[in-house]
PDB file of N, CA and C in Angstrom:
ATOM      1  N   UNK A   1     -10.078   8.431  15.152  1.00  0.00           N
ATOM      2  CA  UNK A   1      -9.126   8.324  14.067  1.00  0.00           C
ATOM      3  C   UNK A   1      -7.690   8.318  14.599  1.00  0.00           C
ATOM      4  N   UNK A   2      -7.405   8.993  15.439  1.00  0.00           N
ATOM      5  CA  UNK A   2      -6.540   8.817  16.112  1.00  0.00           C
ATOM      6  C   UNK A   2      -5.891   8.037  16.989  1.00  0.00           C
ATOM      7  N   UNK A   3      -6.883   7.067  17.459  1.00  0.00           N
ATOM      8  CA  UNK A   3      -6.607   5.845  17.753  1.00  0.00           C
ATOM      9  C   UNK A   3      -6.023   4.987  16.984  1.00  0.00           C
ATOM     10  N   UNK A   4      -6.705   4.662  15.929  1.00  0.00           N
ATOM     11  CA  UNK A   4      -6.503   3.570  15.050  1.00  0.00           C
ATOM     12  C   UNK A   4      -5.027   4.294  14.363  1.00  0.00           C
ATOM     13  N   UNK A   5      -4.589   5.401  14.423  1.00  0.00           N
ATOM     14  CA  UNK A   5      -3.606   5.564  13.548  1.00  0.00           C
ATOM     15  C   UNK A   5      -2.222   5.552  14.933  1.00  0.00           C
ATOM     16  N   UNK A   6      -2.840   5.275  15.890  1.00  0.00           N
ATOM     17  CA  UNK A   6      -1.648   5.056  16.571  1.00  0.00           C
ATOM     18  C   UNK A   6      -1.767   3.829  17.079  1.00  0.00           C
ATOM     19  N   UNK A   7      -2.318   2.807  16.691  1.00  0.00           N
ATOM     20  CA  UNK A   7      -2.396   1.506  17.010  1.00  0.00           C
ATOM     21  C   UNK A   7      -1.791   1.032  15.462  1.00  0.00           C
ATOM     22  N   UNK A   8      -2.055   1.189  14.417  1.00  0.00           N
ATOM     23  CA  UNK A   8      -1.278   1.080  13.097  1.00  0.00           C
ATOM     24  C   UNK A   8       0.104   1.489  13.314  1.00  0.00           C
ATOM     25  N   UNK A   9       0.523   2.508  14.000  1.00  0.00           N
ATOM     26  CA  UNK A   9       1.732   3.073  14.279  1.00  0.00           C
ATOM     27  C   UNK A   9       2.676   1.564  14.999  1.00  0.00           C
ATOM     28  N   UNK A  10       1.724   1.663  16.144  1.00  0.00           N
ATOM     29  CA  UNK A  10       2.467   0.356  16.885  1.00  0.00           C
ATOM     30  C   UNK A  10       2.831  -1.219  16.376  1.00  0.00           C
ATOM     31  N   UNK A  11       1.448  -1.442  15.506  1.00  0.00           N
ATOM     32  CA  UNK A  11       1.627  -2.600  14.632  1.00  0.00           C
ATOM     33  C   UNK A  11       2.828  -2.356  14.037  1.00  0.00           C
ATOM     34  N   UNK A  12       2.926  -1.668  12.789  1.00  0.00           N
ATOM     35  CA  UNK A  12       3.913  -1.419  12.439  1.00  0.00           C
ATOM     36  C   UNK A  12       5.329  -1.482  12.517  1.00  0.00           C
ATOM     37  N   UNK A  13       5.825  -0.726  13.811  1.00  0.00           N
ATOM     38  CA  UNK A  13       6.694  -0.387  14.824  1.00  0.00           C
ATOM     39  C   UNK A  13       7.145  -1.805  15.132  1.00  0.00           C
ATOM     40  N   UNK A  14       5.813  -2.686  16.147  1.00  0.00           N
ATOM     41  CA  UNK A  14       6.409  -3.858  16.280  1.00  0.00           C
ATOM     42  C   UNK A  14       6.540  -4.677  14.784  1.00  0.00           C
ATOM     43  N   UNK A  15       6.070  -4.892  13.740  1.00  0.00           N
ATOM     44  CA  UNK A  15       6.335  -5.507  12.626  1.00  0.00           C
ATOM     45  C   UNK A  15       8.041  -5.644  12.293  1.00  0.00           C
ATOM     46  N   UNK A  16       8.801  -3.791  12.109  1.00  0.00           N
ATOM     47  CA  UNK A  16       9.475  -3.899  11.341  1.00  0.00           C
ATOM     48  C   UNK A  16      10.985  -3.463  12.374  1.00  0.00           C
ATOM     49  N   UNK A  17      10.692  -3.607  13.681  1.00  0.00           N
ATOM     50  CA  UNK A  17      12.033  -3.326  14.679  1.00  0.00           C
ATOM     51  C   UNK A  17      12.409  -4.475  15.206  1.00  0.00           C
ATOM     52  N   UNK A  18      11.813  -5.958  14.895  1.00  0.00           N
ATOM     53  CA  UNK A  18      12.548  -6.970  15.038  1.00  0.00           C
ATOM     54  C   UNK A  18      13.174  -7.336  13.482  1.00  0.00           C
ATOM     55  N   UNK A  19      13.196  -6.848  12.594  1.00  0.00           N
ATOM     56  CA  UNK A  19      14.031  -6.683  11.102  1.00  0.00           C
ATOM     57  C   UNK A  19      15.291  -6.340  11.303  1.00  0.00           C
ATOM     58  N   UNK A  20      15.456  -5.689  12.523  1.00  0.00           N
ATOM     59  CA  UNK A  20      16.932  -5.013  12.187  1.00  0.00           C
ATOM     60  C   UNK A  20      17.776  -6.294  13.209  1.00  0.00           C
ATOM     61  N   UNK A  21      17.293  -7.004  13.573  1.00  0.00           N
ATOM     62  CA  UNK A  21      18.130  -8.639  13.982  1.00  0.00           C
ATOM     63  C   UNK A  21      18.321  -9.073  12.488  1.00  0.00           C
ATOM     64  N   UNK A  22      18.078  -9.173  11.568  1.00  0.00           N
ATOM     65  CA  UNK A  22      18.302  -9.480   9.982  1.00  0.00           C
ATOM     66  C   UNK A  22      19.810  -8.214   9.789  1.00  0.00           C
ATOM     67  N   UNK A  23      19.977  -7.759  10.427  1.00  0.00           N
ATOM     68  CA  UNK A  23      21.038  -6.709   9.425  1.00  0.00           C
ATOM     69  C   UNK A  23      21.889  -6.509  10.048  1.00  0.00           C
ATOM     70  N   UNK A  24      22.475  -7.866  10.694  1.00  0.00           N
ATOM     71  CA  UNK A  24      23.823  -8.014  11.048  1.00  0.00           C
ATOM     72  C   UNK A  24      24.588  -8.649  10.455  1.00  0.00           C
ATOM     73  N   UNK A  25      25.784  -8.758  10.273  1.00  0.00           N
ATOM     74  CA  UNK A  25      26.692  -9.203   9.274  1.00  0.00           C
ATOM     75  C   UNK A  25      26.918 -10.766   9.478  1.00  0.00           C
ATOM     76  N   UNK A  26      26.997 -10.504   7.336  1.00  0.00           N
ATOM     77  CA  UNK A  26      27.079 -12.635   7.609  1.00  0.00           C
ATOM     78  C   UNK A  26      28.125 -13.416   8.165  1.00  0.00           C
ATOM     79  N   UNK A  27      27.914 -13.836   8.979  1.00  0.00           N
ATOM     80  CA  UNK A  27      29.285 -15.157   9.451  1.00  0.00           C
ATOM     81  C   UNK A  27      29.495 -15.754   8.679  1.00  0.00           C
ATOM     82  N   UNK A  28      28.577 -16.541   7.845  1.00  0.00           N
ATOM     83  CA  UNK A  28      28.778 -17.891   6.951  1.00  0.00           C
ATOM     84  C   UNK A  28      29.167 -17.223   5.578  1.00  0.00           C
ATOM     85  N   UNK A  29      29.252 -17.701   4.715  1.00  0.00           N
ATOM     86  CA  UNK A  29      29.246 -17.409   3.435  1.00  0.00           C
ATOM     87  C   UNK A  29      27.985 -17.610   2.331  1.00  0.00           C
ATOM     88  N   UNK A  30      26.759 -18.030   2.714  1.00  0.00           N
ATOM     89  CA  UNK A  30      25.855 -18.399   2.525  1.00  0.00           C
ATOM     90  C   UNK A  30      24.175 -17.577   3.237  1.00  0.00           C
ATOM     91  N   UNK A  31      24.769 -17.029   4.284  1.00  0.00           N
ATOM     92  CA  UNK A  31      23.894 -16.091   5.078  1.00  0.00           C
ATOM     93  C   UNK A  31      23.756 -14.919   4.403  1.00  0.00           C
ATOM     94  N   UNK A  32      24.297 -14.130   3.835  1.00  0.00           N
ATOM     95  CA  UNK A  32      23.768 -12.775   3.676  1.00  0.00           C
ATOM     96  C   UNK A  32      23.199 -13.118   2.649  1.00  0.00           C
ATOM     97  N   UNK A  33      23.226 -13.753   1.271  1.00  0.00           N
ATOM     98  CA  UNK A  33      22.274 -14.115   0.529  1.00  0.00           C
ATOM     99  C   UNK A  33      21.203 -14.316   1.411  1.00  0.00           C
ATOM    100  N   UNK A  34      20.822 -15.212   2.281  1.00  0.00           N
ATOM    101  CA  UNK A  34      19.373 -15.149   2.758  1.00  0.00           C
ATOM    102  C   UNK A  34      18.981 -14.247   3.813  1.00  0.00           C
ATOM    103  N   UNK A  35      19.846 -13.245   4.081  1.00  0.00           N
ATOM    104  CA  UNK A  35      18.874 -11.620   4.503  1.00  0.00           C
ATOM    105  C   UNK A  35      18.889 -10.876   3.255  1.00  0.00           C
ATOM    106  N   UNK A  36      19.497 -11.214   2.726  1.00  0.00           N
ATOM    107  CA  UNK A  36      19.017 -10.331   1.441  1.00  0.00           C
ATOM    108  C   UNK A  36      17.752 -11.008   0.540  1.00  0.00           C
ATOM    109  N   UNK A  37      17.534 -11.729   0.357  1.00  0.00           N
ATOM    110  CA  UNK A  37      16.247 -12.634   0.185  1.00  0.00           C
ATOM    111  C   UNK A  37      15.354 -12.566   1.210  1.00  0.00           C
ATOM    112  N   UNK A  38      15.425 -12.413   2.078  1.00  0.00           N
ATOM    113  CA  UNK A  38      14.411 -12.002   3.527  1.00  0.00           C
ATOM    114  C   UNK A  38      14.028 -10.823   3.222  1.00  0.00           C
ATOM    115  N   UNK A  39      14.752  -9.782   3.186  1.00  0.00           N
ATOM    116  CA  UNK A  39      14.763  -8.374   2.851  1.00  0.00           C
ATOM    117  C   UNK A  39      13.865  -8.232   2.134  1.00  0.00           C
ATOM    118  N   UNK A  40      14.091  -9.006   0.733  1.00  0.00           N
ATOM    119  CA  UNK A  40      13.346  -8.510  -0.517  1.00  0.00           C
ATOM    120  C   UNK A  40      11.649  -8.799  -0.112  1.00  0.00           C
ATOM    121  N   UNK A  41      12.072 -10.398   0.309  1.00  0.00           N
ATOM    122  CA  UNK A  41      10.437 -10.858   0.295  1.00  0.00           C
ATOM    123  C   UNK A  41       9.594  -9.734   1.215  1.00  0.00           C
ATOM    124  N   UNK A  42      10.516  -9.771   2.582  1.00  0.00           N
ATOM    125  CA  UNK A  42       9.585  -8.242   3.234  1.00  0.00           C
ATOM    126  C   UNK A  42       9.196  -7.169   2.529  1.00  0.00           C
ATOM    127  N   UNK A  43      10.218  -6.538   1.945  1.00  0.00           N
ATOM    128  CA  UNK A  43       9.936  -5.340   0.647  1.00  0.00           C
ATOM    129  C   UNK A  43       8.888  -5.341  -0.214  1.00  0.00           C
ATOM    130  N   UNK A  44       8.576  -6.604  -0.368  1.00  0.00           N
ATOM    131  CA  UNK A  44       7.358  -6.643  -1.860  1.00  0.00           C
ATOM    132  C   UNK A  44       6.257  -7.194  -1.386  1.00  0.00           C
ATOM    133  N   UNK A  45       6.112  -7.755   0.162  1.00  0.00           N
ATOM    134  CA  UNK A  45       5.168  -7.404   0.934  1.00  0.00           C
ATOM    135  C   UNK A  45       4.716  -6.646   1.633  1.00  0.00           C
ATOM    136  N   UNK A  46       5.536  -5.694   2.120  1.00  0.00           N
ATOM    137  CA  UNK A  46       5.413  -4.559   2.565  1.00  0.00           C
ATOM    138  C   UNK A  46       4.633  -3.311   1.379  1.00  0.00           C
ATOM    139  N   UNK A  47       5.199  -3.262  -0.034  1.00  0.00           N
ATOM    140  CA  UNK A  47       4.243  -2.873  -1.025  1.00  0.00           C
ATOM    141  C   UNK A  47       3.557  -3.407  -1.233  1.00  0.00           C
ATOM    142  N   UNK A  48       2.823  -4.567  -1.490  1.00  0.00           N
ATOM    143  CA  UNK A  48       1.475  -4.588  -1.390  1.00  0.00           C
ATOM    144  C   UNK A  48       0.841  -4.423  -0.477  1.00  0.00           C
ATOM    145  N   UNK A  49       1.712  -4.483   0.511  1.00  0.00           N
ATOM    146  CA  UNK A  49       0.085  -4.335   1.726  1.00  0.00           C
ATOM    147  C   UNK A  49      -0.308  -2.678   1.890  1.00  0.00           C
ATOM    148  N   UNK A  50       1.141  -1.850   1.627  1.00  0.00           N
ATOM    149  CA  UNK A  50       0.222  -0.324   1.716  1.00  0.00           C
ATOM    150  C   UNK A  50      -0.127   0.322   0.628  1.00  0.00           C
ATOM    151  N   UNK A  51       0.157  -0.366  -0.373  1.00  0.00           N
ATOM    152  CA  UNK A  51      -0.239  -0.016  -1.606  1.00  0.00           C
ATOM    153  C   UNK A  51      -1.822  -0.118  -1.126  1.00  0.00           C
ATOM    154  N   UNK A  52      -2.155  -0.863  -1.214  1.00  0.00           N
ATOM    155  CA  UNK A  52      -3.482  -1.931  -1.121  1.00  0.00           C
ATOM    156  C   UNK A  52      -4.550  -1.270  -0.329  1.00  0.00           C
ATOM    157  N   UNK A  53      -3.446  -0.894   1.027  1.00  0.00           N
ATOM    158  CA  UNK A  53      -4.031  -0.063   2.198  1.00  0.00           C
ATOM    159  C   UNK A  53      -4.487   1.435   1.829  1.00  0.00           C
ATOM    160  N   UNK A  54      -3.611   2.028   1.030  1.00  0.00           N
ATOM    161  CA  UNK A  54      -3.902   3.519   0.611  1.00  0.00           C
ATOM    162  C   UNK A  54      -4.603   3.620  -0.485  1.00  0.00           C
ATOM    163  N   UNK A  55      -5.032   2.816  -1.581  1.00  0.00           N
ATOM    164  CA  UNK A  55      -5.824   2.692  -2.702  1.00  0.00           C
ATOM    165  C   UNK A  55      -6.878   2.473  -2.242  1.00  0.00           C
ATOM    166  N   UNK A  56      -7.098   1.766  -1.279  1.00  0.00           N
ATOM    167  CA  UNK A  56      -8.228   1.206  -0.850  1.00  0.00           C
ATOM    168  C   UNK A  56      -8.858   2.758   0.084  1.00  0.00           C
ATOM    169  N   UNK A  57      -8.209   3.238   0.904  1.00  0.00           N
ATOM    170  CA  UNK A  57      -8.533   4.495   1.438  1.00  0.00           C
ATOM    171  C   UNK A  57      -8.825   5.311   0.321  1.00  0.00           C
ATOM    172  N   UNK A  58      -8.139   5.433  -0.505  1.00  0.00           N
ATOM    173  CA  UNK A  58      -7.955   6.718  -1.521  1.00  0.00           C
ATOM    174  C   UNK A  58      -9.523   6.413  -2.063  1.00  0.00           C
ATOM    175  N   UNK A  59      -9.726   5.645  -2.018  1.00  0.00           N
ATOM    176  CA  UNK A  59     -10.678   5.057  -3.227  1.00  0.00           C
ATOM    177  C   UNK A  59     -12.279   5.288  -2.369  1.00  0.00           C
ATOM    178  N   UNK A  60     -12.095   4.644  -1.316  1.00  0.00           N
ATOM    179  CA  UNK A  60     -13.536   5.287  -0.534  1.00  0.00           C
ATOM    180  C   UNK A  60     -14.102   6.544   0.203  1.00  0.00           C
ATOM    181  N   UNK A  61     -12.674   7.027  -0.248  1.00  0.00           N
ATOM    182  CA  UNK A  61     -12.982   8.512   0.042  1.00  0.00           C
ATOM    183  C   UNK A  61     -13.562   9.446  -1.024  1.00  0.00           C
ATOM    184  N   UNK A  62     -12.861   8.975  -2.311  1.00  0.00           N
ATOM    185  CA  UNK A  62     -13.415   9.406  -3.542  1.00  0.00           C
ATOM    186  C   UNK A  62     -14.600   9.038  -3.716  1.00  0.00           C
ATOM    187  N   UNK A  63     -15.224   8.076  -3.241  1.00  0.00           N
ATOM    188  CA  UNK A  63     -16.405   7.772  -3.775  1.00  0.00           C
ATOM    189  C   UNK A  63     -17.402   8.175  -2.770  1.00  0.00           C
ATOM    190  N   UNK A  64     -17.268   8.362  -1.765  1.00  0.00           N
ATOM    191  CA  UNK A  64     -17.689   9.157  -0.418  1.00  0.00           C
ATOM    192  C   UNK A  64     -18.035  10.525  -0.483  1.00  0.00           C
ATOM    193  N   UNK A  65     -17.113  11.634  -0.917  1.00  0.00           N
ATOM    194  CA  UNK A  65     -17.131  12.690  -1.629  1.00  0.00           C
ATOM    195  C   UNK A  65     -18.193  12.875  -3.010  1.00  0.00           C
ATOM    196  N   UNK A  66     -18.162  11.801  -4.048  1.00  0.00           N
ATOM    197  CA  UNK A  66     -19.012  11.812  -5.170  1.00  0.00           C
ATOM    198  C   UNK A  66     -20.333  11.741  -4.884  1.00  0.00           C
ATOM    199  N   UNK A  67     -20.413  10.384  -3.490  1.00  0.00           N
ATOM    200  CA  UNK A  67     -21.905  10.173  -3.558  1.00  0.00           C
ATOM    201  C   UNK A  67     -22.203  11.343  -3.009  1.00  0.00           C
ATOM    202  N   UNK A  68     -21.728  12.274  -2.299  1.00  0.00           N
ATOM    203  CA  UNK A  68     -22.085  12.843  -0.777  1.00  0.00           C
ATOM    204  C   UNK A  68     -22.848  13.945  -2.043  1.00  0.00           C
ATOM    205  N   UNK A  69     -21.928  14.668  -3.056  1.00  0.00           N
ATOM    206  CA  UNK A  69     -22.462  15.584  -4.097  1.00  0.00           C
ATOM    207  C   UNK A  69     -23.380  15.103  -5.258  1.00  0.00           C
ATOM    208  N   UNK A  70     -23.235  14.030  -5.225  1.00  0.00           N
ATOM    209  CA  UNK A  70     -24.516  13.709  -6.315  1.00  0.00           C
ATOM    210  C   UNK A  70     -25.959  13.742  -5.409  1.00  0.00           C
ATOM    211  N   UNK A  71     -25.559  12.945  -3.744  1.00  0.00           N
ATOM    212  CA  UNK A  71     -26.788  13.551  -3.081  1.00  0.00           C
ATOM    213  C   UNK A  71     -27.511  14.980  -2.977  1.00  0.00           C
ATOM    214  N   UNK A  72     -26.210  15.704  -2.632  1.00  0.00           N
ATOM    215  CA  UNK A  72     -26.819  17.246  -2.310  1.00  0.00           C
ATOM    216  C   UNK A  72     -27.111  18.036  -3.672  1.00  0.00           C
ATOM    217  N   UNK A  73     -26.933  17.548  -4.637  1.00  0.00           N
ATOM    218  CA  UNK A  73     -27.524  17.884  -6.144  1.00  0.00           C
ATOM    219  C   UNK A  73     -27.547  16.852  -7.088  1.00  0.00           C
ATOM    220  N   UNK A  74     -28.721  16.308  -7.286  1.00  0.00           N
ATOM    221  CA  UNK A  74     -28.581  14.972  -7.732  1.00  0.00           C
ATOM    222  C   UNK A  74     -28.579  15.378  -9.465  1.00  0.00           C
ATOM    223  N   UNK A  75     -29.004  16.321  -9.875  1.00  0.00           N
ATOM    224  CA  UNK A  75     -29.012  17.071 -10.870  1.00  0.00           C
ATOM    225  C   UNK A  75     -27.469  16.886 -11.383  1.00  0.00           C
ATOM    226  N   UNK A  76     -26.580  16.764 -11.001  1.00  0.00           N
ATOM    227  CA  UNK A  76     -24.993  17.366 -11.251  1.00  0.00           C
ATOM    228  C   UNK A  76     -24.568  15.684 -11.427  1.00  0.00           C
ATOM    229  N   UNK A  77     -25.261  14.712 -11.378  1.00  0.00           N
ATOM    230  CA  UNK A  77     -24.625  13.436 -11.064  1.00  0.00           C
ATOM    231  C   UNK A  77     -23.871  12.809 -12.336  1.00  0.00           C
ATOM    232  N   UNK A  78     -24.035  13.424 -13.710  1.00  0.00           N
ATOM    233  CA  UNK A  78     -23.448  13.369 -14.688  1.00  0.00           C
ATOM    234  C   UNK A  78     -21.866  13.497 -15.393  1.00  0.00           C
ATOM    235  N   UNK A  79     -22.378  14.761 -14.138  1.00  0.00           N
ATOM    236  CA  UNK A  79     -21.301  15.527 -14.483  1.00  0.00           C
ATOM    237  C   UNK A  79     -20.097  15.165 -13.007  1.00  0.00           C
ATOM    238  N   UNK A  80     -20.531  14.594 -12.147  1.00  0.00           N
ATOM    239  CA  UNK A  80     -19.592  13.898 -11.214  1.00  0.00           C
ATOM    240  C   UNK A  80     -19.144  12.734 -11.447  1.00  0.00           C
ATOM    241  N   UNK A  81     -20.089  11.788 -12.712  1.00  0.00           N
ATOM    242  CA  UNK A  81     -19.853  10.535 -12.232  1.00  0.00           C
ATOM    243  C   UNK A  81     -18.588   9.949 -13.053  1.00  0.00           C
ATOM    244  N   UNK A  82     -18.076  11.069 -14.190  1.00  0.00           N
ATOM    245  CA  UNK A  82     -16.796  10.303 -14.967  1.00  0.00           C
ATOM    246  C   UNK A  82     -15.805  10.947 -14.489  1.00  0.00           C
ATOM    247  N   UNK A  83     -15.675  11.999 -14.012  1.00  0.00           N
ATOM    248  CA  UNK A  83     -14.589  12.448 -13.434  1.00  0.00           C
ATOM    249  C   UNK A  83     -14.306  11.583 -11.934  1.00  0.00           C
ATOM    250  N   UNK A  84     -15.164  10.921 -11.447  1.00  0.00           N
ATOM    251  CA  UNK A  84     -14.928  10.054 -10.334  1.00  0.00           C
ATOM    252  C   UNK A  84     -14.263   8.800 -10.765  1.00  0.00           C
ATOM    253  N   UNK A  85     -14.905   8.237 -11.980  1.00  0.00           N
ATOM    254  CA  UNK A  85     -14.517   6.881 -12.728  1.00  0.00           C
ATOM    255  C   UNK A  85     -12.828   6.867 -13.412  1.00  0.00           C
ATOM    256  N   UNK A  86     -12.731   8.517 -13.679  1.00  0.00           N
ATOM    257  CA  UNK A  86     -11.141   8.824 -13.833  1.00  0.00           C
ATOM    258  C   UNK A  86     -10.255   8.576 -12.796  1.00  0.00           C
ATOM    259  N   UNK A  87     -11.008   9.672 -11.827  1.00  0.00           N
ATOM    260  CA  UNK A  87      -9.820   9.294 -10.692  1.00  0.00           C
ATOM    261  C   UNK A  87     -10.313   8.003  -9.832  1.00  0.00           C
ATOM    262  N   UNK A  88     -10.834   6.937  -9.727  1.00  0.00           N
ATOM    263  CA  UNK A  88     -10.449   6.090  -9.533  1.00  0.00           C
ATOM    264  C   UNK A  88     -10.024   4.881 -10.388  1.00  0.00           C
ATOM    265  N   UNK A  89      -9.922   4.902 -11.168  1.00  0.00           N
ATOM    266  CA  UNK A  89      -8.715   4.408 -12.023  1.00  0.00           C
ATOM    267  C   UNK A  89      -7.603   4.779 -11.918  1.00  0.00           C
ATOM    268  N   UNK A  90      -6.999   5.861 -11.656  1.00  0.00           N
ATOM    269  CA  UNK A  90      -6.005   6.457 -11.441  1.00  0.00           C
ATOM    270  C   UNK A  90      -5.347   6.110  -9.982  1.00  0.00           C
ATOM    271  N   UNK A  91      -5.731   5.776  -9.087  1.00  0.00           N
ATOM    272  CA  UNK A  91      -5.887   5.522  -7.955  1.00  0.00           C
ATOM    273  C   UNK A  91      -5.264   4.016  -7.816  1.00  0.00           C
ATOM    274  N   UNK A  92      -6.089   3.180  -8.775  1.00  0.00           N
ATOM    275  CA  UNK A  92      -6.159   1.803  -8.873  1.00  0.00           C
ATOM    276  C   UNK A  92      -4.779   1.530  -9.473  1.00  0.00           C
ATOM    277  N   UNK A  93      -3.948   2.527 -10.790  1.00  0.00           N
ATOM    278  CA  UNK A  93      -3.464   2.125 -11.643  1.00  0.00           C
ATOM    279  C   UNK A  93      -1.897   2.786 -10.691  1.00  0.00           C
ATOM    280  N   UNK A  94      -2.143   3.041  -9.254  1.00  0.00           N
ATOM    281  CA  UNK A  94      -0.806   3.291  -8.474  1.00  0.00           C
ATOM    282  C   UNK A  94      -0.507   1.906  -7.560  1.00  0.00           C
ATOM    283  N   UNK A  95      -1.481   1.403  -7.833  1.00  0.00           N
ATOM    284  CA  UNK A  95      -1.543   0.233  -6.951  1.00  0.00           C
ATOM    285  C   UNK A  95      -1.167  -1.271  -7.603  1.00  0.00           C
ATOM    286  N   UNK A  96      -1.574  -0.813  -8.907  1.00  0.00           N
ATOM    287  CA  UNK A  96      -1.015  -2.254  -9.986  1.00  0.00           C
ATOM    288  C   UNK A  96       0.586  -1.647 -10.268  1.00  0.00           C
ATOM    289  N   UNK A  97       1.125  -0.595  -9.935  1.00  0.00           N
ATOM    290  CA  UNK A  97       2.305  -0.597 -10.135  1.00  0.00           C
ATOM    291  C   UNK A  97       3.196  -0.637  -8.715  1.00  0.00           C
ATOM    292  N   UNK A  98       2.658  -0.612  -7.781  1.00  0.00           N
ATOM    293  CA  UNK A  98       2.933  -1.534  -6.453  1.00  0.00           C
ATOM    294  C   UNK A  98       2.974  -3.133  -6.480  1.00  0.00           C
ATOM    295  N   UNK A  99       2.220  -3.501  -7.101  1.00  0.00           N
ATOM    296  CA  UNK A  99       2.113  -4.940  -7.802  1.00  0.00           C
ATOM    297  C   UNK A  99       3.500  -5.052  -8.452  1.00  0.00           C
ATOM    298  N   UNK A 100       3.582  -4.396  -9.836  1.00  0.00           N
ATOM    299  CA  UNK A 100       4.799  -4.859 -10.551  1.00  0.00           C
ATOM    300  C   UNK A 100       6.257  -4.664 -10.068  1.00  0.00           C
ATOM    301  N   UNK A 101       5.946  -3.496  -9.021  1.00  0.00           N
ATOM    302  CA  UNK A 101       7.504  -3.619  -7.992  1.00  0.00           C
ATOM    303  C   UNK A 101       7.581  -4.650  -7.226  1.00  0.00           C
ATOM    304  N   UNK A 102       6.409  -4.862  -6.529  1.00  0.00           N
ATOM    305  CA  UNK A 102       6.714  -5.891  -5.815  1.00  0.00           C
ATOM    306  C   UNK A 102       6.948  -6.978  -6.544  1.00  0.00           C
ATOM    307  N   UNK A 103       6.510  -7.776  -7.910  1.00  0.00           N
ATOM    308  CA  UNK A 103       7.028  -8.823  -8.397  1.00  0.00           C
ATOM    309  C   UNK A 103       8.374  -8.268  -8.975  1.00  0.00           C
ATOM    310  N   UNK A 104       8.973  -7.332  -9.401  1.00  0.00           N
ATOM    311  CA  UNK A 104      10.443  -7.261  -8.971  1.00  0.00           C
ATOM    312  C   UNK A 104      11.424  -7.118  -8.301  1.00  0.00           C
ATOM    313  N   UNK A 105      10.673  -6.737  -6.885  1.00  0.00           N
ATOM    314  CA  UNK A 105      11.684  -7.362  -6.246  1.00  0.00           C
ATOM    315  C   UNK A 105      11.303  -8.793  -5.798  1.00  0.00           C
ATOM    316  N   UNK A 106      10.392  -9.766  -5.803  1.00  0.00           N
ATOM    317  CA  UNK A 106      10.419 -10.791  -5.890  1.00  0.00           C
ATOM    318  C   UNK A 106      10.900 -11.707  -6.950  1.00  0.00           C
ATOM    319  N   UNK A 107      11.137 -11.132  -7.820  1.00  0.00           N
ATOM    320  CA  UNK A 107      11.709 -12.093  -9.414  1.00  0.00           C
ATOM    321  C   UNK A 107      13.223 -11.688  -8.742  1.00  0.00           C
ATOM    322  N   UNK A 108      13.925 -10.929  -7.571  1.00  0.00           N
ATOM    323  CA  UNK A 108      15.446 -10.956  -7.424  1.00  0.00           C
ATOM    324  C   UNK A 108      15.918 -11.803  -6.395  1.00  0.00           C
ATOM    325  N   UNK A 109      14.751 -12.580  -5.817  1.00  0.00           N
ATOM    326  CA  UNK A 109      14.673 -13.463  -4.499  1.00  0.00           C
ATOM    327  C   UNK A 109      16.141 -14.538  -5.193  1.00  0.00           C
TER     328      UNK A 109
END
């Protein structure tokens, strides 16, 4: 686990430290509009992708946890299975609002 979270680290790292060549000042009069339009589009891709990334974690862990207790008492599976269906909806419904940020800051492109 620790691997992969320091190889994500590095992805990352390299992803967003050639960005800061974007955040030097405009010469033209026409340039900083398009780092600021660069900016954004990164921004509202950057939320979806960890939106996406952590819902998606959040979400198989929850259900990982549910099955793991409906196994070890299958008796109880009733009573696990809507409180699981809650919180993953809940889960889901942080991620459609990663969605609607990101189409605002894309509707400011």
């Amino acid at each position: 686990m620790k691997n992969l979270i320091a190889r994500i680290s590095l992805i990352m790292i390299g992803i967003i430290a050639p960005i800061s060549v974007f955040a030097e000042e405009a010469v033209a009069g026409g340039l900083a509009d398009a780092y600021k339009s660069i900016g954004l589009a990164l921004g509202a891709g950057f939320a979806i992708g960890i939106a996406a990334f952590g819902g998606a974690l959040g979400q198989s862990r929850a259900a990982a946890a549910a099955l793991e207790g409906i196994g070890r008492n299958p008796g109880s599976a009733d009573k696990i299975f809507t409180p699981m269906i809650i919180g993953l909806a809940l889960i889901e419904s942080l991620v459609i609002y990663a969605l609607l940020i990101a189409f605002m800051l894309f509707g400011k492109i």
